[in-house]
N, C-alpha and C. Protein backbone atom coordinates (compact mmCIF):
# COMPACT_ATOMS: atom_id res chain seq x y z
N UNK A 1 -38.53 2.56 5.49
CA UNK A 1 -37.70 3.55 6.18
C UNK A 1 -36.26 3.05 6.21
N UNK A 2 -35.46 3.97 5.99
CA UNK A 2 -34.27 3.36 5.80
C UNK A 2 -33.15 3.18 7.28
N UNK A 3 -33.94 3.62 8.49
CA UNK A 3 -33.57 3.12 9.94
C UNK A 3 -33.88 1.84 10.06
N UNK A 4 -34.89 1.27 9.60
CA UNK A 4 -35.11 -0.08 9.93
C UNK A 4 -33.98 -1.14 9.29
N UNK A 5 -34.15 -0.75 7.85
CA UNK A 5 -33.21 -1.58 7.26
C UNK A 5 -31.27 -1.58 7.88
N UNK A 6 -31.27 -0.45 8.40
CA UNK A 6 -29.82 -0.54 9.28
C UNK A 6 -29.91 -1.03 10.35
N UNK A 7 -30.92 -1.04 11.01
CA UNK A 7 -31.23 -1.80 12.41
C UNK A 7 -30.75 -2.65 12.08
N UNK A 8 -31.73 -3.83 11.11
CA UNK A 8 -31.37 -5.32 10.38
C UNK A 8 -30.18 -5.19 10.33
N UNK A 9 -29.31 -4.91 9.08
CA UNK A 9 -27.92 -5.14 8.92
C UNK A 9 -27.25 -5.29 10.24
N UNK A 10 -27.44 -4.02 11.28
CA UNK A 10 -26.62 -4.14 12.28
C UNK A 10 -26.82 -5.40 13.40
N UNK A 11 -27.78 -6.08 12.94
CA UNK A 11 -28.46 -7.17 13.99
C UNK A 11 -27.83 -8.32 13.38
N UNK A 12 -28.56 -8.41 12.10
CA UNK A 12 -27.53 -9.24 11.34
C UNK A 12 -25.73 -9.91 11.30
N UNK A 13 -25.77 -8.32 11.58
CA UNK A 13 -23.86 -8.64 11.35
C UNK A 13 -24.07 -8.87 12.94
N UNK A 14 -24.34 -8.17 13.81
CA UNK A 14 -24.02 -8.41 15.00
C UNK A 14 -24.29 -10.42 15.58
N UNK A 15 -25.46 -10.75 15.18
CA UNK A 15 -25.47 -11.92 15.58
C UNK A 15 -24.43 -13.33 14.56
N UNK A 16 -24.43 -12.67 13.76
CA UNK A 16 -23.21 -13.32 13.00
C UNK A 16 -22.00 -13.30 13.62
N UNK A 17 -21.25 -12.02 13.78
CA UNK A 17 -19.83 -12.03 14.65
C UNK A 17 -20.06 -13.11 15.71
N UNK A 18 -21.31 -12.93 17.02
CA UNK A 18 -21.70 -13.55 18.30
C UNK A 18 -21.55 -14.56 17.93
N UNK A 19 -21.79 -15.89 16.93
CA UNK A 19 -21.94 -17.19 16.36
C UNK A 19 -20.16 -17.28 16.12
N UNK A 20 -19.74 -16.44 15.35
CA UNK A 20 -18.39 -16.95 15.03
C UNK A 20 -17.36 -16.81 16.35
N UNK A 21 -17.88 -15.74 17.38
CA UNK A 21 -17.06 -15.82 18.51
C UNK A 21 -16.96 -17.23 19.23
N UNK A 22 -18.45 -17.83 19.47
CA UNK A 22 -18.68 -19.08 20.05
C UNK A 22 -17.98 -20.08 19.56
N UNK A 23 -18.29 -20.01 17.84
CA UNK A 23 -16.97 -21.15 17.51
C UNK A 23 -15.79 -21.13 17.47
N UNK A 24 -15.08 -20.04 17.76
CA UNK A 24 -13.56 -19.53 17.94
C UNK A 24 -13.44 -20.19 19.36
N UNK A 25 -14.31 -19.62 20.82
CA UNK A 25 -14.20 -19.92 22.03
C UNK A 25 -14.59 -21.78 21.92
N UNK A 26 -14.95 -22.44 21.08
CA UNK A 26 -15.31 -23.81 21.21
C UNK A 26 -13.52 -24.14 20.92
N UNK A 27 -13.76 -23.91 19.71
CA UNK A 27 -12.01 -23.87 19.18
C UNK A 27 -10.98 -24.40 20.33
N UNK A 28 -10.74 -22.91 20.63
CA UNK A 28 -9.92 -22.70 21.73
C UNK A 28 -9.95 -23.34 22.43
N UNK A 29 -10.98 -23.91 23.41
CA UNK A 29 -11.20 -24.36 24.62
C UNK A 29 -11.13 -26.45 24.12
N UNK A 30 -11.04 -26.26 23.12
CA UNK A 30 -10.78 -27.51 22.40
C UNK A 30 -12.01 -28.23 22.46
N UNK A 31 -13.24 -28.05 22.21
CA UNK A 31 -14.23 -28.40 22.79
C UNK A 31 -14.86 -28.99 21.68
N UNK A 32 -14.58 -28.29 20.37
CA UNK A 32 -14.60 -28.73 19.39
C UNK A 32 -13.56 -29.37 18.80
N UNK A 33 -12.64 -30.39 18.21
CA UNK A 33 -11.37 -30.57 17.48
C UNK A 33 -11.40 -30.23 15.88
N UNK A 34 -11.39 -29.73 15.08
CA UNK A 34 -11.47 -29.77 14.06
C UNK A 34 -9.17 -29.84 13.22
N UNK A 35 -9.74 -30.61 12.17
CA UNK A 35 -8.17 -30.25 11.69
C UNK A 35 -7.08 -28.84 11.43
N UNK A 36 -6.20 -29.21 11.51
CA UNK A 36 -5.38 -28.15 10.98
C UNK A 36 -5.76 -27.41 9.38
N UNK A 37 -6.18 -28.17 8.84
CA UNK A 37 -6.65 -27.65 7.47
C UNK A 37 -8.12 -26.92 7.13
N UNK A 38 -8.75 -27.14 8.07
CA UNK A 38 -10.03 -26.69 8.41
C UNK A 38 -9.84 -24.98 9.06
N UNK A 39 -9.05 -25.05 9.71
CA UNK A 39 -9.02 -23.81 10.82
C UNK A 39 -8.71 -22.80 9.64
N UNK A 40 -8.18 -22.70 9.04
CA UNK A 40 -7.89 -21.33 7.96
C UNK A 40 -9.28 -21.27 7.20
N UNK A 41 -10.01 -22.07 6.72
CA UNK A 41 -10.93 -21.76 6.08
C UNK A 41 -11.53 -20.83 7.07
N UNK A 42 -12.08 -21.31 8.11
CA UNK A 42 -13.10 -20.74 8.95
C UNK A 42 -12.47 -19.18 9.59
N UNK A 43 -11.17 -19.21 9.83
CA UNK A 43 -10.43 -17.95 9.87
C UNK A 43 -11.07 -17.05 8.98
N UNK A 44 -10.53 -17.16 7.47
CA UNK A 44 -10.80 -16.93 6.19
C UNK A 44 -12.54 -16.32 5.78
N UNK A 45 -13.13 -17.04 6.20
CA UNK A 45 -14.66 -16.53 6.31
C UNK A 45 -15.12 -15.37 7.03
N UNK A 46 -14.46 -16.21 8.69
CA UNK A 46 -15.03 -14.49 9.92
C UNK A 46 -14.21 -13.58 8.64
N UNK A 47 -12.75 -13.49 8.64
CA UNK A 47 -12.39 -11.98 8.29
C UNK A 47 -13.04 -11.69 7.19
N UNK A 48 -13.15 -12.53 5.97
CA UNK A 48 -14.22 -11.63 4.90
C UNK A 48 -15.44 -11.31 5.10
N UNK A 49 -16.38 -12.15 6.28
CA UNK A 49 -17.62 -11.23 6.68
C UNK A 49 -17.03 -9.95 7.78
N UNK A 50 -16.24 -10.08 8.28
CA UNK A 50 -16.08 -8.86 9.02
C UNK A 50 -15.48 -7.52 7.72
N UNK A 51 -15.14 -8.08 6.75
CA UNK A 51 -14.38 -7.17 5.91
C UNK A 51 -16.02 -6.30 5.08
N UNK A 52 -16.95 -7.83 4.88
CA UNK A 52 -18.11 -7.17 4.33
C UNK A 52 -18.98 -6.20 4.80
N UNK A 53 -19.28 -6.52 6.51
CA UNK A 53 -19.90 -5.52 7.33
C UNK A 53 -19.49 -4.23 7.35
N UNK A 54 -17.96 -4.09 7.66
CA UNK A 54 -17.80 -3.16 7.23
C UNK A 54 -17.87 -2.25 6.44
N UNK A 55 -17.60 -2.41 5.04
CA UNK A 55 -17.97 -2.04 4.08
C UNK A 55 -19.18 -1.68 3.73
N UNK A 56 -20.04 -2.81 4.50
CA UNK A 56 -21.80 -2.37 4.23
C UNK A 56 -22.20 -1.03 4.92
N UNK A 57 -21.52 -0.92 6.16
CA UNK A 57 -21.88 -0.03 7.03
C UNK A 57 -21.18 1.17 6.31
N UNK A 58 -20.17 1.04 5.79
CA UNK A 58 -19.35 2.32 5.31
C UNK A 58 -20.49 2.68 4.47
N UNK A 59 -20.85 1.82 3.05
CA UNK A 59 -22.04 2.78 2.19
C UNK A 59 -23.13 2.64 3.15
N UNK A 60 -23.70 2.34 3.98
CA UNK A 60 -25.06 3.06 4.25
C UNK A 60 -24.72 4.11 5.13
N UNK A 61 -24.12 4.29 5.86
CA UNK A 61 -23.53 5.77 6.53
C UNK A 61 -22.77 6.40 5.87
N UNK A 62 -21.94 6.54 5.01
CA UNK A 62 -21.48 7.53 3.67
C UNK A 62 -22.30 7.69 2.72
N UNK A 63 -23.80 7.56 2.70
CA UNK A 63 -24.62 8.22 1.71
C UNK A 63 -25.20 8.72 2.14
N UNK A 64 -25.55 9.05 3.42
CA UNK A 64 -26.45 10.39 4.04
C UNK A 64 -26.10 11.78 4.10
């Protein structure tokens, strides 16, 4: 059924964002230190999975 499989995606992406928020709030709160050269990668990642979700969600709700 093709509700289930959007459930997934949306669980998916959703617990993905939740993980990258935590390490942003570790970040921040300095809890973690990581380098200056490090922090863009991980920038760089959230926005292209947030760029992908999107997109995923655009074709499975623009083909109905």
């Amino acid at each position: 059924d093709r509700h289930i499989a959007d459930k997934w995606f949306l669980h998916i992406a959703g617990a993905t964002a939740f993980a990258f928020a935590l390490a942003f709030i570790a970040l921040g709160f300095h809890w973690v230190r990581l380098g200056p050269t490090i922090y863009l990668p991980w920038m760089s990642t959230y926005f292209g999975f947030s760029a992908m979700c999107m997109l995923g969600l655009g074709v499975r709700f623009g083909l109905r």
